[in-house]
C-alpha atoms as a PDB file:
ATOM      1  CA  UNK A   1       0.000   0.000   0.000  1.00  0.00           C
ATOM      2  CA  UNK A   2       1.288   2.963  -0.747  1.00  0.00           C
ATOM      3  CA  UNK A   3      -0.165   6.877   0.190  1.00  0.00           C
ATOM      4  CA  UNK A   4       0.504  10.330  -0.874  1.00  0.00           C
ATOM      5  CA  UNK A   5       3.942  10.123  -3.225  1.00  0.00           C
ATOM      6  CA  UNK A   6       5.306  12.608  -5.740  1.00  0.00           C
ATOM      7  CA  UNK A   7       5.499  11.901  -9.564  1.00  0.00           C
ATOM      8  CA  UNK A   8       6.053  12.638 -12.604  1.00  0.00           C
ATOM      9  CA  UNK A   9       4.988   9.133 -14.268  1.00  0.00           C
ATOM     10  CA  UNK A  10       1.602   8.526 -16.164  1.00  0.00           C
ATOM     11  CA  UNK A  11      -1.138   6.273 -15.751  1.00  0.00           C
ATOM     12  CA  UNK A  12      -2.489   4.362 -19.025  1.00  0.00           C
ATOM     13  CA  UNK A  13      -5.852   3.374 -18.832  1.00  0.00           C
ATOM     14  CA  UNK A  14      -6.148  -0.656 -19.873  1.00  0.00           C
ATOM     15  CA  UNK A  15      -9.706  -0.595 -20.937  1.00  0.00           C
ATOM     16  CA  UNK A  16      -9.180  -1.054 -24.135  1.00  0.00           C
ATOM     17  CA  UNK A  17      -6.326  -3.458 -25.696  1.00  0.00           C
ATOM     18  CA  UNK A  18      -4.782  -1.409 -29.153  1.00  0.00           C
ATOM     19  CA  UNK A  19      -5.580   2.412 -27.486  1.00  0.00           C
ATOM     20  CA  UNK A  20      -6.256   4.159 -24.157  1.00  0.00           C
ATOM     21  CA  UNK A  21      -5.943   7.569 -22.527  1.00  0.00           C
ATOM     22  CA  UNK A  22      -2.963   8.239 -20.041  1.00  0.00           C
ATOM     23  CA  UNK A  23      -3.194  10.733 -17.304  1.00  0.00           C
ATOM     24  CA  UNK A  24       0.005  12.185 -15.814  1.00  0.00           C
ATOM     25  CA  UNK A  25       0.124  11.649 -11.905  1.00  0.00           C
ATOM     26  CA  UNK A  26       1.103  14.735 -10.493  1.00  0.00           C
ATOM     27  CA  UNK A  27       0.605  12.924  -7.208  1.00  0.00           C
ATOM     28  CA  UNK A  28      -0.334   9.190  -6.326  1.00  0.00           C
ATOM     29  CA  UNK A  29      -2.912   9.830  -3.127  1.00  0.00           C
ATOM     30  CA  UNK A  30      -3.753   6.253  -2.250  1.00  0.00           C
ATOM     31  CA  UNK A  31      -2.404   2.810  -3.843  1.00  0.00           C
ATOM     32  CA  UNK A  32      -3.529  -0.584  -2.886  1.00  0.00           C
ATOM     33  CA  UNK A  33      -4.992  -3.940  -3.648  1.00  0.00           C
ATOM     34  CA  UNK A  34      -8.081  -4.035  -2.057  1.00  0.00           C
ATOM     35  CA  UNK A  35      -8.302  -8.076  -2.184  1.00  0.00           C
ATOM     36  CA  UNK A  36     -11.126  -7.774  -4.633  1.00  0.00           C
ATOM     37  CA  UNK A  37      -9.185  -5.030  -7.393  1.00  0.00           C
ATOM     38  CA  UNK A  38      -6.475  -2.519  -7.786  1.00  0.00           C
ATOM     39  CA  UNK A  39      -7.693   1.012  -6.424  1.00  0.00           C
ATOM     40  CA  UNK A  40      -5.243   4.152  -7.363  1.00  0.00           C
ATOM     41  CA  UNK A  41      -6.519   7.424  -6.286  1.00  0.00           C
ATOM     42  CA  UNK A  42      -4.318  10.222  -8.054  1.00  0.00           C
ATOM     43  CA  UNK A  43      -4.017  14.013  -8.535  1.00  0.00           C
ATOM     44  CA  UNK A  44      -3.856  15.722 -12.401  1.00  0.00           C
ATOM     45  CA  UNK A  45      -3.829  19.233 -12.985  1.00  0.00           C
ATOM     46  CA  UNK A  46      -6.693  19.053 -15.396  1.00  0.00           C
ATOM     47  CA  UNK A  47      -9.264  16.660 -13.913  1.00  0.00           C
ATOM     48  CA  UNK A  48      -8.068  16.888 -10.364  1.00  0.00           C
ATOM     49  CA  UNK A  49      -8.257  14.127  -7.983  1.00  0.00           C
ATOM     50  CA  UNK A  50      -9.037  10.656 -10.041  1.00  0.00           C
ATOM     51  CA  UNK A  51     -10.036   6.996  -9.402  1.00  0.00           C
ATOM     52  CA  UNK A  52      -9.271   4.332 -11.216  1.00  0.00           C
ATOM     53  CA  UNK A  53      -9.940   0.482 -10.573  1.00  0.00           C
ATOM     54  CA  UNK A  54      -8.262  -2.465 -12.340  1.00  0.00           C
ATOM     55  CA  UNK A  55      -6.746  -0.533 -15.030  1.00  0.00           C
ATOM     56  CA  UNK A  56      -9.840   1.248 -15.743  1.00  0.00           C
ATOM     57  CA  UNK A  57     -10.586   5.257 -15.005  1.00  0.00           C
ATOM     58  CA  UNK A  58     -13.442   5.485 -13.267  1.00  0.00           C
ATOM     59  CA  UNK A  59     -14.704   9.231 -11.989  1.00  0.00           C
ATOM     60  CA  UNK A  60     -12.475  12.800 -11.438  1.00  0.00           C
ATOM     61  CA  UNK A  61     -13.761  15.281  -9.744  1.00  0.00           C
ATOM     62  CA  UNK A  62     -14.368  17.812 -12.992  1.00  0.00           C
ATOM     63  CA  UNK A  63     -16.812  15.643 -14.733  1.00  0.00           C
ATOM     64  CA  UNK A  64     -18.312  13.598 -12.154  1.00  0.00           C
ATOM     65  CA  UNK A  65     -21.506  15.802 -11.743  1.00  0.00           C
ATOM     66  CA  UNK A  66     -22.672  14.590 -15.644  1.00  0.00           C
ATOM     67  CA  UNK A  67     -22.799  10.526 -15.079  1.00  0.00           C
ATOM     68  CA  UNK A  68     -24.255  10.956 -11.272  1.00  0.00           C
ATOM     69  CA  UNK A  69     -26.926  13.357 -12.285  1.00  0.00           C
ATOM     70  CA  UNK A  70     -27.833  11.002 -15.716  1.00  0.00           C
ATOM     71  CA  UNK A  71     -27.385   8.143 -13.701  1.00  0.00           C
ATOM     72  CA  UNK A  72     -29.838   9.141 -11.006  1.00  0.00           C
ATOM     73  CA  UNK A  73     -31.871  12.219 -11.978  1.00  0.00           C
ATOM     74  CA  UNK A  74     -33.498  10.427 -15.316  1.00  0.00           C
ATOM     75  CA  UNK A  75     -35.022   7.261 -13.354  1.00  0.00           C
ATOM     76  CA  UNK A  76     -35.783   9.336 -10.517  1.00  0.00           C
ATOM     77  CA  UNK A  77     -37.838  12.300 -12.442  1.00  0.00           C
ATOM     78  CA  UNK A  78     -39.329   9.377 -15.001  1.00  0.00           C
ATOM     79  CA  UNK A  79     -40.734   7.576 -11.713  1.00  0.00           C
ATOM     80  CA  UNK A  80     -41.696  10.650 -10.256  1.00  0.00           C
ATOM     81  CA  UNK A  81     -42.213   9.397  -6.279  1.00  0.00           C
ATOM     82  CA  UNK A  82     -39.865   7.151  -5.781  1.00  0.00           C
ATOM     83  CA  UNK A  83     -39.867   6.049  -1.853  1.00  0.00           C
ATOM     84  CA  UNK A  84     -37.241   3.676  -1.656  1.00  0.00           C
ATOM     85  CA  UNK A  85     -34.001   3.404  -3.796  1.00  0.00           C
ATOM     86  CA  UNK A  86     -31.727   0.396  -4.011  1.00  0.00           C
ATOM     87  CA  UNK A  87     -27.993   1.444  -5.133  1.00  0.00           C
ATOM     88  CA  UNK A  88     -25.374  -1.173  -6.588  1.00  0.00           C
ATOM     89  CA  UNK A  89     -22.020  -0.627  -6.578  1.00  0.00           C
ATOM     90  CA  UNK A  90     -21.183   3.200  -6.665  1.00  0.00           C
ATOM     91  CA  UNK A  91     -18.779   3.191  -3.943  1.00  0.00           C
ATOM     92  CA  UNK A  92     -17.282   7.089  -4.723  1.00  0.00           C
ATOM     93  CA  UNK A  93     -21.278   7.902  -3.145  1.00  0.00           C
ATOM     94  CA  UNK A  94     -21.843  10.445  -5.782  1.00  0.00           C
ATOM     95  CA  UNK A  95     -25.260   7.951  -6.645  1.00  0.00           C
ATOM     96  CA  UNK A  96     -26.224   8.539  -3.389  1.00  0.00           C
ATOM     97  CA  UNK A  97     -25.548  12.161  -3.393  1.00  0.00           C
ATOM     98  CA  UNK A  98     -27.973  12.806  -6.054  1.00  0.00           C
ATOM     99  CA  UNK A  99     -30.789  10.361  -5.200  1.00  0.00           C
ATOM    100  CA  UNK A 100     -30.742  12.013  -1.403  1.00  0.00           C
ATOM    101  CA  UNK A 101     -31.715  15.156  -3.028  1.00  0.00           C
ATOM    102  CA  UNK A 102     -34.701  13.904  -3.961  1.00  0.00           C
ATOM    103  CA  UNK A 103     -37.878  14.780  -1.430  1.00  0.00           C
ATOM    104  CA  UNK A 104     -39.754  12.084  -2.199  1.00  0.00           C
ATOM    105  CA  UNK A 105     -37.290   9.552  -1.023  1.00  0.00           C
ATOM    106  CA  UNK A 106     -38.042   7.680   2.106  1.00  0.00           C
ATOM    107  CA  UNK A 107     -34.795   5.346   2.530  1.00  0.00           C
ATOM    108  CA  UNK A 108     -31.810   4.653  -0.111  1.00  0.00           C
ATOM    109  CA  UNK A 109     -29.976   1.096   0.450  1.00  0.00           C
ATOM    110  CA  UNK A 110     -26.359   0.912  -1.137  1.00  0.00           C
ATOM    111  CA  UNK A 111     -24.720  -2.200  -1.670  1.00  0.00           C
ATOM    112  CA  UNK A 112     -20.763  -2.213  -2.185  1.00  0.00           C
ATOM    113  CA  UNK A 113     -18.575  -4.712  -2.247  1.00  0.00           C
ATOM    114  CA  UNK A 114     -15.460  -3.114  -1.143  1.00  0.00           C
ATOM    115  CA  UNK A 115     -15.704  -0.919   1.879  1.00  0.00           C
ATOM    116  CA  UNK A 116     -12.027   0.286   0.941  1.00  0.00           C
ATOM    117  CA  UNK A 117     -13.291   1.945  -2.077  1.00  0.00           C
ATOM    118  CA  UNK A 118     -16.134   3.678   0.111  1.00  0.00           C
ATOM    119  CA  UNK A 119     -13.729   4.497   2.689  1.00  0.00           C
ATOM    120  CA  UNK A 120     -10.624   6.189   0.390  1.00  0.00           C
ATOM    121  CA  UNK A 121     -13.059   7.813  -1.597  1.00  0.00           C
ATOM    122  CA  UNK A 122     -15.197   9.354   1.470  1.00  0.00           C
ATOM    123  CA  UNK A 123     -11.290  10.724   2.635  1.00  0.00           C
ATOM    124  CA  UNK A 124      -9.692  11.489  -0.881  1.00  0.00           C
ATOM    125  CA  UNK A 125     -12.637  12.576  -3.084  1.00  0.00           C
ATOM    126  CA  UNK A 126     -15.200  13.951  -0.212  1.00  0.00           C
ATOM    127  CA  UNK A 127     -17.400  16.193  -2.281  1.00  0.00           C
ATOM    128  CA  UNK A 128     -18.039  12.755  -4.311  1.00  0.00           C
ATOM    129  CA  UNK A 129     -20.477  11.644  -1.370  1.00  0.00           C
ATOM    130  CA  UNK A 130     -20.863  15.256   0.463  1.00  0.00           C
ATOM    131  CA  UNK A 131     -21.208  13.466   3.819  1.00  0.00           C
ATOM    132  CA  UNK A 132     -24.292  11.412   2.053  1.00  0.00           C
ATOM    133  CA  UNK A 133     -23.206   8.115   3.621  1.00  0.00           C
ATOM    134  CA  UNK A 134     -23.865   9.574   6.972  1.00  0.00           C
ATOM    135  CA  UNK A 135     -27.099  10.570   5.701  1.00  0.00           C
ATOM    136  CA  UNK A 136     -30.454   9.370   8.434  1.00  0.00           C
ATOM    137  CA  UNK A 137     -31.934   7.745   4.901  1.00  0.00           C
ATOM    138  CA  UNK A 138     -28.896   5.678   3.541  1.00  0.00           C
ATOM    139  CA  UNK A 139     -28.439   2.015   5.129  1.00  0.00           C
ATOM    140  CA  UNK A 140     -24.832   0.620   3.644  1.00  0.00           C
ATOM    141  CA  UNK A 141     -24.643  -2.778   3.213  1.00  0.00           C
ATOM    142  CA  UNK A 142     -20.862  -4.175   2.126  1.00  0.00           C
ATOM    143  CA  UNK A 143     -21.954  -7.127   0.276  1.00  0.00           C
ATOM    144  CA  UNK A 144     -22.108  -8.819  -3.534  1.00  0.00           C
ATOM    145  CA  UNK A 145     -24.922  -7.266  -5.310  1.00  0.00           C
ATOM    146  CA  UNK A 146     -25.856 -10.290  -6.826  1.00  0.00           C
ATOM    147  CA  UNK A 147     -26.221 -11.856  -3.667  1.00  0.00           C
ATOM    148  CA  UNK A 148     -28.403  -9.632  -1.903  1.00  0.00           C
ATOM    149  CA  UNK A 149     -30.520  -9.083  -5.216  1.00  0.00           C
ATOM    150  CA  UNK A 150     -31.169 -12.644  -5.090  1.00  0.00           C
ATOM    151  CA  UNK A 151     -32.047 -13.009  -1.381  1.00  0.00           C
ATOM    152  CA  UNK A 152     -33.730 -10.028  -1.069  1.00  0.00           C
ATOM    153  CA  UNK A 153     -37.409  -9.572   0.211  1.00  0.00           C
ATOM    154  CA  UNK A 154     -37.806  -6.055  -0.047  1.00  0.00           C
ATOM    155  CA  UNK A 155     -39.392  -3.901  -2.984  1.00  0.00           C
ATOM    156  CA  UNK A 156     -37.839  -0.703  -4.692  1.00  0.00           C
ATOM    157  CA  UNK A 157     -38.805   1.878  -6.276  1.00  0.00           C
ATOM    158  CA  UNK A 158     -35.755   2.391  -8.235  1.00  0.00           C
ATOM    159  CA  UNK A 159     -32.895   0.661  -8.864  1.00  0.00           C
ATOM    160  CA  UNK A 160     -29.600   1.887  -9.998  1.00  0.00           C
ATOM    161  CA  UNK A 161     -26.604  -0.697 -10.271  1.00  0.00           C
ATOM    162  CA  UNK A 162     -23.314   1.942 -10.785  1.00  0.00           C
ATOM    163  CA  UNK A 163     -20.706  -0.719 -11.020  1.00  0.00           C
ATOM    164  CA  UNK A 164     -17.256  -0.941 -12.823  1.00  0.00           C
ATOM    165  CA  UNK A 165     -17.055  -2.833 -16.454  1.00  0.00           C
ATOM    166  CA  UNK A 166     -17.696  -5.888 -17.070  1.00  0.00           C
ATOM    167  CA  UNK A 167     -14.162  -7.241 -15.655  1.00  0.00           C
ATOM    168  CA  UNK A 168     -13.243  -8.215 -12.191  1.00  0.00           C
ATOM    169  CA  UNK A 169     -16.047  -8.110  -9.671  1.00  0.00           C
ATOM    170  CA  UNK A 170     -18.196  -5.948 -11.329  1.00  0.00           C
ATOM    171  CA  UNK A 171     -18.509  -8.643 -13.996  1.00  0.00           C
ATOM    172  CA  UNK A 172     -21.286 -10.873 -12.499  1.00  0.00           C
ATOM    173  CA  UNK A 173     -23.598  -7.220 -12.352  1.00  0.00           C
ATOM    174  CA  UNK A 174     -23.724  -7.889 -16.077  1.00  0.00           C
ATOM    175  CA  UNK A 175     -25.262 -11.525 -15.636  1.00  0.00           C
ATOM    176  CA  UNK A 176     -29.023 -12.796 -16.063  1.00  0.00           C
ATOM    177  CA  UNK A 177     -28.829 -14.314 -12.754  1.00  0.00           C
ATOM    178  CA  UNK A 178     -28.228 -10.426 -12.121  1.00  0.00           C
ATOM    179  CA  UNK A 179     -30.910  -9.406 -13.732  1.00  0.00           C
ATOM    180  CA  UNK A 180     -32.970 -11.803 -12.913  1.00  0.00           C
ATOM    181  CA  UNK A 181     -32.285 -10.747  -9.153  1.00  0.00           C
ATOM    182  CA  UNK A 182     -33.604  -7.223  -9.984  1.00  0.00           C
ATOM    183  CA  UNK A 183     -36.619  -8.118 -11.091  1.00  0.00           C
ATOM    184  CA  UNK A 184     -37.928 -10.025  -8.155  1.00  0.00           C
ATOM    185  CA  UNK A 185     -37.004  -6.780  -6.268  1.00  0.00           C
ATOM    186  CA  UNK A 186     -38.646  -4.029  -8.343  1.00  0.00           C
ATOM    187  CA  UNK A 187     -41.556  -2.956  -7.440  1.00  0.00           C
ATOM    188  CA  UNK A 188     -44.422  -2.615 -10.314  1.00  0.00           C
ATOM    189  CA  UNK A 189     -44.183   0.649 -11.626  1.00  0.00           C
ATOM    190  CA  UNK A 190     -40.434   0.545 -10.641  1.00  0.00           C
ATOM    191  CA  UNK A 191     -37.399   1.338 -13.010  1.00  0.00           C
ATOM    192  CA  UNK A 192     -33.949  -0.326 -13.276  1.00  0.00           C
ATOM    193  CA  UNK A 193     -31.408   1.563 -14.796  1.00  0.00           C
ATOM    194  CA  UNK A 194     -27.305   0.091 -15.138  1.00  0.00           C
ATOM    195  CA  UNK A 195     -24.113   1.612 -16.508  1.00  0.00           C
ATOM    196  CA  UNK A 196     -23.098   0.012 -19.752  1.00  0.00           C
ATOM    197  CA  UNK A 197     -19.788   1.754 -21.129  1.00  0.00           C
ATOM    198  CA  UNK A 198     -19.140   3.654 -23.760  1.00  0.00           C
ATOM    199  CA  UNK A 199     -21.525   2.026 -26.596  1.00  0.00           C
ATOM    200  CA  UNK A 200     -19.056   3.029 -30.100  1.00  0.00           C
ATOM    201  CA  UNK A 201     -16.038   0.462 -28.335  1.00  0.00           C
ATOM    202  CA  UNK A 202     -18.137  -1.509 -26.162  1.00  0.00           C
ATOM    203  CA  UNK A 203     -21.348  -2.156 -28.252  1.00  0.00           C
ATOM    204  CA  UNK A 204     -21.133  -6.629 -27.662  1.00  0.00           C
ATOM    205  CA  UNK A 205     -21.978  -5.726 -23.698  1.00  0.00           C
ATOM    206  CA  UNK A 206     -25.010  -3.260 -24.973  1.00  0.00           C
ATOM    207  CA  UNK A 207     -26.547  -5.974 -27.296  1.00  0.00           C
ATOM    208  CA  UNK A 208     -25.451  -8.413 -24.442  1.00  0.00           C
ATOM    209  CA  UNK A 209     -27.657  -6.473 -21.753  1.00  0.00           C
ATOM    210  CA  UNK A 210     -30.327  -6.157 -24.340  1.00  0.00           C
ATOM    211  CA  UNK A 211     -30.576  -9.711 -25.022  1.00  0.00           C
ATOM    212  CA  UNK A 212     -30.645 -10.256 -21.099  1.00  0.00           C
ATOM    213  CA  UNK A 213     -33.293  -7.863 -20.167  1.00  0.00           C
ATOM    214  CA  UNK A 214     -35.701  -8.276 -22.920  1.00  0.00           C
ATOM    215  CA  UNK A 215     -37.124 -11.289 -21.622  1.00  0.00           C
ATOM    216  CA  UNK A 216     -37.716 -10.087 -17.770  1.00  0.00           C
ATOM    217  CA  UNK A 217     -39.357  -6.616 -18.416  1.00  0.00           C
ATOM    218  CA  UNK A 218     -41.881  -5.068 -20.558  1.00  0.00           C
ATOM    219  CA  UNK A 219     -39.610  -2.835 -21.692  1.00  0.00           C
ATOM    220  CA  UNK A 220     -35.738  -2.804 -22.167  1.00  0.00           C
ATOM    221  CA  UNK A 221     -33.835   0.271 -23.830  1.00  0.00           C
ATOM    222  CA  UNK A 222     -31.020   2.883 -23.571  1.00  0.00           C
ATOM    223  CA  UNK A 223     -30.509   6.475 -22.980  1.00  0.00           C
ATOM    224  CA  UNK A 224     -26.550   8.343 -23.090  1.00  0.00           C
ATOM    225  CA  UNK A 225     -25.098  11.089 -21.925  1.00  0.00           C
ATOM    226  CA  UNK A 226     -21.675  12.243 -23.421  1.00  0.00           C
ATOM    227  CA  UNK A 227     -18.996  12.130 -20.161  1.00  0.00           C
ATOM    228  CA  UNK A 228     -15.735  13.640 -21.241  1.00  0.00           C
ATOM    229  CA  UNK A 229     -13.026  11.004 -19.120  1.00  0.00           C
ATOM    230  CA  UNK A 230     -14.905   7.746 -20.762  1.00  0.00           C
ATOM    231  CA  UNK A 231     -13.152   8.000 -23.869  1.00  0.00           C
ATOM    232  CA  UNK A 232     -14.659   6.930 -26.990  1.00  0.00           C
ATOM    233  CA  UNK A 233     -18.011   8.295 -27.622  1.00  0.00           C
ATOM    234  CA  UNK A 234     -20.846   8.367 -25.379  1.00  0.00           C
ATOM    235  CA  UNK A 235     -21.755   6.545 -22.547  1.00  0.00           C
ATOM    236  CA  UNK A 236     -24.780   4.310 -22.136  1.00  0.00           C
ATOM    237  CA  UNK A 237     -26.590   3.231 -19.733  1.00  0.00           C
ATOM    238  CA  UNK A 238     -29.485   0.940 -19.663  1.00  0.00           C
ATOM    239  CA  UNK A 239     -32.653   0.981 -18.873  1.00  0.00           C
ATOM    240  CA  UNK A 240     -35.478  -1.672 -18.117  1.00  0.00           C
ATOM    241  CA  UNK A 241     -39.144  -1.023 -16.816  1.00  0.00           C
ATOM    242  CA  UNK A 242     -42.573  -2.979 -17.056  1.00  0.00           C
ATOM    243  CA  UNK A 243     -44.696   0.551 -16.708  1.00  0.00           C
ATOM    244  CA  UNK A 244     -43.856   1.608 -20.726  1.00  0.00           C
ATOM    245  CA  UNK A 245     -45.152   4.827 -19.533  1.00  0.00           C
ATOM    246  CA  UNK A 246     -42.280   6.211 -17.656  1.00  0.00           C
ATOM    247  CA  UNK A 247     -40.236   6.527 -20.934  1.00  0.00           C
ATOM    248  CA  UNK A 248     -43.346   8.528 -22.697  1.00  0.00           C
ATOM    249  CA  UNK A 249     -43.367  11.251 -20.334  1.00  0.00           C
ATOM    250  CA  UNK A 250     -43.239  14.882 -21.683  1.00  0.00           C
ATOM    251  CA  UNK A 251     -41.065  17.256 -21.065  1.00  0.00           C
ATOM    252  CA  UNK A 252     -43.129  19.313 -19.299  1.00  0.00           C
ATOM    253  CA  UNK A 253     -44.089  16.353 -16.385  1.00  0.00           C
ATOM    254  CA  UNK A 254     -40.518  15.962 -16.053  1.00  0.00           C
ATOM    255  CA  UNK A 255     -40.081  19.963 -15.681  1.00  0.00           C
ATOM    256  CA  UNK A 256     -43.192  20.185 -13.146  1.00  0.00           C
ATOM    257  CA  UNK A 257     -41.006  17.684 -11.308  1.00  0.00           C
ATOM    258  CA  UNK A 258     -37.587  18.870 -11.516  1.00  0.00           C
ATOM    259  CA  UNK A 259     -38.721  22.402 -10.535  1.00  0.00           C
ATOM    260  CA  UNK A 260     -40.812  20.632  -7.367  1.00  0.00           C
ATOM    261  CA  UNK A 261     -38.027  18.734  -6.262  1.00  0.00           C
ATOM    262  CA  UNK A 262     -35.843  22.145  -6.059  1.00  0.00           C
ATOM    263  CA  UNK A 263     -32.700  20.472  -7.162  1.00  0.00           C
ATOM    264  CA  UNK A 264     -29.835  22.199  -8.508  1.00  0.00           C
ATOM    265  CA  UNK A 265     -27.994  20.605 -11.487  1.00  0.00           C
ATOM    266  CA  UNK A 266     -24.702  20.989 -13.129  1.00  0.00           C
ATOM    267  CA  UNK A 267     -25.753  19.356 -16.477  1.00  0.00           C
ATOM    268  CA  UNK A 268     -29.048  17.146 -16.436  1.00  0.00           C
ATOM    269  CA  UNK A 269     -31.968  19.486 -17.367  1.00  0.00           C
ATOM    270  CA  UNK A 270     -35.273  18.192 -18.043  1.00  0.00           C
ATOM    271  CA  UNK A 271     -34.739  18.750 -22.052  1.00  0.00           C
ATOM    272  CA  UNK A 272     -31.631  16.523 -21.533  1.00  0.00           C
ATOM    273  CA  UNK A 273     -33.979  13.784 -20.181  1.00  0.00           C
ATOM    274  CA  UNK A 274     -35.617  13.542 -22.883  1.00  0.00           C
ATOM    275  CA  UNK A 275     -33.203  13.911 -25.698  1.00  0.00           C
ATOM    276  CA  UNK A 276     -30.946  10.891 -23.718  1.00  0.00           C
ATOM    277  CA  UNK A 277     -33.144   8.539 -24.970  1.00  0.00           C
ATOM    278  CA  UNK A 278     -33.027   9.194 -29.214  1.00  0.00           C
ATOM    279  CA  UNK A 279     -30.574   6.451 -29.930  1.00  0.00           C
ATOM    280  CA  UNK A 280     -27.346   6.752 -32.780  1.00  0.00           C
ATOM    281  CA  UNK A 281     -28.776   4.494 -35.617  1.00  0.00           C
ATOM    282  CA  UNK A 282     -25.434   2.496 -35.449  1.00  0.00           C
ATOM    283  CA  UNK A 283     -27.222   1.734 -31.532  1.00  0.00           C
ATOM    284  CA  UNK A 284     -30.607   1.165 -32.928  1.00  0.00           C
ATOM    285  CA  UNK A 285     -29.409  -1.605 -35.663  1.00  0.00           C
ATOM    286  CA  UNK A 286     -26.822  -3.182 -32.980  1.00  0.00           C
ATOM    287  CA  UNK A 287     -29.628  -3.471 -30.483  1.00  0.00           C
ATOM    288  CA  UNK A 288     -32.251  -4.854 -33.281  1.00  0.00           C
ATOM    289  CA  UNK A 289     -29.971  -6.902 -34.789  1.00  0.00           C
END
C-alpha cells in the first residue's frame, strides 16, 4: 500500500487493448490492492483528484456531476415518487448524493462490495459523497450485489446498479442471474437503470444487456449522456421497466417535477432527459440486430 507520493509518471488506462488515454500523476494519493481489485486514487492538474480500478478510469472530480446526475436524476424524475431506492455498486457515493436530493425519497440502500473503495473515496474525493453516507436515509450494506438481489425480500422503487465494467467483480452485475435478481425486487411501476460503457467500443456488452433484459421486463432500452473522461463516444446506460409509460413522459411532467423537487444541477436538465433517450442508428441496428 502505498499513500501520498510525488510523480512525474503517467497512468495508461487498460480498458481497451490497441488504445487508451494516459493521465500524468502529479501525485499518487492512495495505492492498494483491495483483495477484490487494484484502487489508485491520483491528482492531475486538469481533472483533479481521479479513481481508477483495475486498469480502468473510473470518476475525477471535474466531470463527475454529468454521469451521477444522468445516472440518477433520469429514473428518478421518469418515476416521479420514488420512496425507496436500491444502489449497486457506486462506492465514490456520488449515486447517493444525487438520489438524497430527492424529497420524495423515504430510505436509499447501497450495496458495495469493497468498503475500501467507500472508505478512500469518502477521505480522498469527499465532495463525491458530500457526507451522504452519513445521511439518516442511507443504510450501507458491504456485500455482492448479486447476492443480496437474489435473497432479497424487499421492494424498490428504483434501482440503480453503478458498477465498474464488465471485468473483475463488477462482472457478475452484467449476468441474467443479475438481472434476474432485480426483477424479483422491483416494485411494479419501478425502473432499473445500469451503466453500460461507452456504446461506439463496447457495443457486444449493450446488445449483451439487451438480449438479457428483454425477456424479464416489458420494456428494455437505452438512454446516453456524453462524459468527457470515458473515452470513446458516449456513454450508455441501460434501462429496463414494465410501466412503458415512464419513458413517454413529456417534457413538461418531467419539468413540473424537476422544478418541485428544487434540485440544482450541473448538467441534467429536463430537455436533456428527454433527448438521452433518441438512440445513434449504429445503436438502434446493434440493439435490433
Amino acid at each position: 500500500m502505498t499513500t501520498k507520493a510525488k510523480t512525474t509518471s503517467t497512468y495508461l488506462e487498460t480498458l481497451y487493448p490497441s488504445w487508451g488515454q494516459q493521465f500524468v500523476m502529479n501525485e499518487v494519493l492512495f495505492e492498494v490492492d483491495t483483495g477484490h481489485q487494484h484502487l489508485i486514487i491520483f491528482k492531475n492538474d486538469q481533472w483533479g483528484t481521479v479513481m481508477a480500478l483495475d486498469g480502468v478510469i473510473q470518476t475525477t472530480e471535474k466531470d463527475e456531476f454529468i454521469y451521477h446526475e444522468m445516472m440518477t436524476h433520469v429514473p428518478m424524475f421518469a418515476h416521479g415518487n420514488a420512496k425507496k431506492v436500491l444502489i449497486i455498486g457506486g462506492g465514490d457515493g456520488g449515486i447517493l448524493r444525487e438520489v438524497l436530493k430527492h424529497p420524495t425519497v423515504d430510505a436509499v440502500t447501497q450495496v458495495e462490495i469493497d468498503q475500501q473503495v467507500i472508505d478512500m473515496c469518502k477521505q480522498y474525493l469527499p465532495k463525491h459523497s458530500a457526507g451522504a453516507f452519513e445521511h439518516p436515509k442511507a443504510n450501507v450494506v458491504i456485500a455482492d450485489g448479486v447476492d443480496f438481489v437474489t435473497d432479497c425480500t424487499e421492494k424498490f422503487d428504483v434501482i440503480i446498479s453503478d458498477s465498474t465494467d464488465p471485468i473483475g467483480p463488477g462482472e457478475v452485475l452484467f449476468t441474467s442471474r443479475f438481472y434476474q435478481g432485480i426483477q424479483s425486487c422491483l416494485k411494479d411501476g419501478g425502473v432499473f437503470v445500469a451503466q453500460n460503457g461507452v456504446s461506439f467500443m463496447q457495443t457486444d456488452e449493450v446488445t449483451t444487456t439487451f438480449k438479457r433484459l428483454s425477456p424479464l421486463f416489458n420494456e428494455s432500452s437505452f438512454y446516453s449522456a456524453a462524459v468527457p473522461t470515458y473515452v470513446g463516444g458516449i456513454m450508455t446506460f441501460a434501462w429496463a421497466t414494465n410501466d412503458l409509460s415512464l419513458k413517454q413522459q413529456s417534457v413538461d411532467v418531467i419539468r413540473s417535477r424537476y422544478d418541485a423537487a428544487a434540485i440544482e444541477t450541473r448538467f441534467y436538465t429536463p430537455e436533456l432527459h428527454i433527448g438521452a433517450f433518441a438512440l445513434p442508428k449504429y445503436l438502434q441496428q446493434a440493439i435490433q440486430a
